[in-house]
Protein backbone atom coordinates (compact mmCIF):
# COMPACT_ATOMS: atom_id res chain seq x y z
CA UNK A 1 155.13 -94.74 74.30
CA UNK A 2 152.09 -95.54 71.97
CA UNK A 3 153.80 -97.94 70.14
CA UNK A 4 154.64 -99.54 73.61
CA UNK A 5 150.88 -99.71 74.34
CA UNK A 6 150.71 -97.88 77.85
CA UNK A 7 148.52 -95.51 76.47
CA UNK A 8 144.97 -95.31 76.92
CA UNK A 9 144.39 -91.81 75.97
CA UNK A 10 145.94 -89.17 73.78
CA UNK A 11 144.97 -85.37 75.01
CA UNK A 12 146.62 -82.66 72.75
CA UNK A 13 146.38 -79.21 72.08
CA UNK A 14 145.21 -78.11 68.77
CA UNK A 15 148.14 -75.85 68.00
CA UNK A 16 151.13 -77.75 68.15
CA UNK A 17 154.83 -77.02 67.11
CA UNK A 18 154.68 -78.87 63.43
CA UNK A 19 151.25 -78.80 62.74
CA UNK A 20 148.28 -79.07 64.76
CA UNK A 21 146.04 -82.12 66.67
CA UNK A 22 143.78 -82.51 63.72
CA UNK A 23 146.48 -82.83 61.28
CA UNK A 24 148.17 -85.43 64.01
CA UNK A 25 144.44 -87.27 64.09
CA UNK A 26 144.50 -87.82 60.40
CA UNK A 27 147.83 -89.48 60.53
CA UNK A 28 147.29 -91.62 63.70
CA UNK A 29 143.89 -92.71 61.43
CA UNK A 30 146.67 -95.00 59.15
CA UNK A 31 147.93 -96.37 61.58
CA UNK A 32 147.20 -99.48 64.03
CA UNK A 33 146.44 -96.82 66.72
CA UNK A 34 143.57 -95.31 64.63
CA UNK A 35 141.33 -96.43 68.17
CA UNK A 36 143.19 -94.93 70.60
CA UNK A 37 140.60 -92.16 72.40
CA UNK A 38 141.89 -88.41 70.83
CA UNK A 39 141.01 -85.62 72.68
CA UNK A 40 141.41 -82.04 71.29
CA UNK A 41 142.02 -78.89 73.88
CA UNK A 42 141.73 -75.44 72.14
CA UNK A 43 140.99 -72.09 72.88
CA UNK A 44 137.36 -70.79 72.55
CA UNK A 45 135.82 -69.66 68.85
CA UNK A 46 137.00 -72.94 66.69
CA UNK A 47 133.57 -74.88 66.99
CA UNK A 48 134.38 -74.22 63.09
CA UNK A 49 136.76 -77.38 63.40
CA UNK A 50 134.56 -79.45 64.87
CA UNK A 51 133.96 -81.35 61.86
CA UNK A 52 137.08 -81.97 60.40
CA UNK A 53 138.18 -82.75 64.18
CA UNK A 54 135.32 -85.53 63.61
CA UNK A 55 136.72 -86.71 60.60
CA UNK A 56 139.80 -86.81 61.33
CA UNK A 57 138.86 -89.40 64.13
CA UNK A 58 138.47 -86.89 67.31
CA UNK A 59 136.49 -88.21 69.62
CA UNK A 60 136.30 -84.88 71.96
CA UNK A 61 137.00 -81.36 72.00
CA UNK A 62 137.40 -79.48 75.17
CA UNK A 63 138.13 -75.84 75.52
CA UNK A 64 140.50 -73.88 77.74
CA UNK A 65 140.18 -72.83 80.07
CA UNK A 66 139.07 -76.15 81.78
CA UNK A 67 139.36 -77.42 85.17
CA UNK A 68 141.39 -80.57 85.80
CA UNK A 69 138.62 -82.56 87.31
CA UNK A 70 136.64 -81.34 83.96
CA UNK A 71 139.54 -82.93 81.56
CA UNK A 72 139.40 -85.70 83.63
CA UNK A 73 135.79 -86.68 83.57
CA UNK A 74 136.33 -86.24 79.96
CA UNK A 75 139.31 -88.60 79.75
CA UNK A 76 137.28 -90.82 81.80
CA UNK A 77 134.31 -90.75 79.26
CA UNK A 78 136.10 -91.98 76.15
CA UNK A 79 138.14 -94.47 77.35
CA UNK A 80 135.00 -95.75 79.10
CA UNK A 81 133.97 -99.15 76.53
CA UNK A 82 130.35 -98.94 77.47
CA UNK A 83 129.90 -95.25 76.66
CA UNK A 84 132.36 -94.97 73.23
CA UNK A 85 129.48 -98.57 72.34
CA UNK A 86 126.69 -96.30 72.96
CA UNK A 87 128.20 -93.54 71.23
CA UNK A 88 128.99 -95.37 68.12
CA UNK A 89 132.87 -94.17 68.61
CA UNK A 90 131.89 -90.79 67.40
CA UNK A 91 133.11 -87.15 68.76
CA UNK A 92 131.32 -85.37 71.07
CA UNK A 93 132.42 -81.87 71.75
CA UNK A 94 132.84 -80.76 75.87
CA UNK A 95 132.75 -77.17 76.81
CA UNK A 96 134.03 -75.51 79.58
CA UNK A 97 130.73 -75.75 81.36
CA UNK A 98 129.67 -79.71 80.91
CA UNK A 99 131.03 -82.56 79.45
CA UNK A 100 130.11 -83.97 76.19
CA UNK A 101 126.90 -81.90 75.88
């Protein structure tokens, strides 16, 4: 589906069956879809990863529990041009409260 290009987004948890998003992030970085908008979803307590999320090319971390219309105002943000230009393409972690605070 990526390679097909019908993706504008990639939302994924950070505990996944091989591995985990962050690991995921770092090999999507070597690839031609290094731009495609990553979104992390985890659990509260891991603001510890926050920086290796960054690194690893993250552009957002929202925790669970989270509302739909709260993922999708995220989802909404960084695939928005204007705001990743403003934002320099960097991560900006969402809590369950607000959006990229």
């Amino acid at each position: 589906i990526i390679q097909a290009g019908r993706v504008d987004c990639l939302v994924c948890d950070q505990y996944i069956h091989d591995g985990t998003a962050i690991e995921l992030a770092n090999q999507l970085r070597d690839t031609p879809f290094y731009r495609l908008p990553f979104i992390v979803s985890s659990r509260p307590g891991e603001a510890s990863l926050y920086e290796e999320a960054k690194v690893a090319g993250v552009n957002a971390w929202i925790v669970k529990p989270y509302k739909i219309a709260q993922l999708r105002d995220v989802i909404g943000l960084v695939t928005d041009a204007e705001y990743r230009a403003a934002c320099n393409d960097s991560f900006r972690p969402a809590n369950q409260q607000e959006t990229f605070t």
